[in-house]
Protein backbone atom coordinates (compact mmCIF):
# COMPACT_ATOMS: atom_id res chain seq x y z
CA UNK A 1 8.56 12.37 5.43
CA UNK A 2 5.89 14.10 4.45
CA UNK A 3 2.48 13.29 2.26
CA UNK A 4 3.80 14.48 -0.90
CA UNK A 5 6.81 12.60 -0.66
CA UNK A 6 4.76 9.53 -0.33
CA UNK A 7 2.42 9.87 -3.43
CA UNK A 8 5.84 10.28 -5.25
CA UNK A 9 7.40 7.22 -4.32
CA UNK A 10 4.34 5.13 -4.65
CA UNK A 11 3.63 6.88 -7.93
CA UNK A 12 7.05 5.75 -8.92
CA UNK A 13 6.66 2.09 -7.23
CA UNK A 14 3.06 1.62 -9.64
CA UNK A 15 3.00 -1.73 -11.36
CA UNK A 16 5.96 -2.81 -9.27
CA UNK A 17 5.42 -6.54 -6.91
CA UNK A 18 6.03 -5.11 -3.61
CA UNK A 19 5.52 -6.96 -0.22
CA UNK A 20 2.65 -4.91 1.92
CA UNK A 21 2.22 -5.35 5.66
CA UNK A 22 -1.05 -3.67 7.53
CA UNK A 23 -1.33 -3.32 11.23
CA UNK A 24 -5.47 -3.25 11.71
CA UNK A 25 -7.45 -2.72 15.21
CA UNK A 26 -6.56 -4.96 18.02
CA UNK A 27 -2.79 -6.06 17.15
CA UNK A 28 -4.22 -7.88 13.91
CA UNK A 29 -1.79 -7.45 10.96
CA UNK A 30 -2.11 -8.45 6.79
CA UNK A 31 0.62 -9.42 5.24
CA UNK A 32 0.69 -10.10 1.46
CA UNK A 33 1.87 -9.25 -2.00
CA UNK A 34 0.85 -6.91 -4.76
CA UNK A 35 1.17 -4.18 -7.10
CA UNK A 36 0.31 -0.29 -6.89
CA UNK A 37 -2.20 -0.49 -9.98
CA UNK A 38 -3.60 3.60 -9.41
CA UNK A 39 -2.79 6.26 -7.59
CA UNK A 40 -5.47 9.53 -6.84
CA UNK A 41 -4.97 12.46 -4.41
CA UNK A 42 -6.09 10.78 -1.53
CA UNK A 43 -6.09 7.01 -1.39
CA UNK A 44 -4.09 4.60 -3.54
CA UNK A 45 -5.37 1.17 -4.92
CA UNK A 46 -3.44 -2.27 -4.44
CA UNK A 47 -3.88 -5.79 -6.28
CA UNK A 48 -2.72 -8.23 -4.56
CA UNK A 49 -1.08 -11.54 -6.34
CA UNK A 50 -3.72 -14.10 -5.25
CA UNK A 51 -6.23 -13.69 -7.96
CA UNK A 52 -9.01 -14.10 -5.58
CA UNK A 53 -8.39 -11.42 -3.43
CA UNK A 54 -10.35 -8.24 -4.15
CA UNK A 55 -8.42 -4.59 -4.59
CA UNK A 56 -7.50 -2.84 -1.16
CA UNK A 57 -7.60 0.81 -0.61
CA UNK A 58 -4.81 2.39 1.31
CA UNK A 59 -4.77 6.16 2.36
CA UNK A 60 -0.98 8.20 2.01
CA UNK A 61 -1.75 8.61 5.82
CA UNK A 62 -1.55 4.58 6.35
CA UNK A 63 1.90 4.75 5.11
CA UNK A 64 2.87 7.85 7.18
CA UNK A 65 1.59 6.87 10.81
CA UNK A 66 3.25 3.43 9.77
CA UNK A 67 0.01 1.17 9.70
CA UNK A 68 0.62 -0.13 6.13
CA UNK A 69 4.63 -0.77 5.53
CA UNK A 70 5.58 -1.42 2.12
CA UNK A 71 8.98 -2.69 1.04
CA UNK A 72 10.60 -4.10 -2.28
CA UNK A 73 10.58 -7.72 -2.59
């Protein structure tokens, strides 16, 4: 898969609930739920459902060395 391919997908998941699972530094992992809300060339921006969380920046690159996974819920 390559870059493009993501930023299509994503642009076509926007606004969509989707489940989101990061795998940070030293085997710690996020797990939670949210929506695409913007997408720009190099970084996309994520809401997640508990209203006191802030927005999250992911970069296309998260998704393709598989540190952020992202499925439909």
């Amino acid at each position: 898969m390559t870059i493009e391919k993501i930023k299509e997908q994503l642009e076509s998941q926007k606004g969509k609930v989707l489940r989101f699972k990061f795998y940070g530094a030293r085997n710690q992992t996020e797990e939670f739920q949210g929506k695409i809300i913007e997408t720009y060339p190099g970084v996309f921006l994520v809401k997640p459902e508990d209203e006191n969380k802030i927005v999250k920046s992911f970069s296309y690159s998260d998704v393709l060395t598989l540190h952020l996974e992202i499925k439909e819920d």
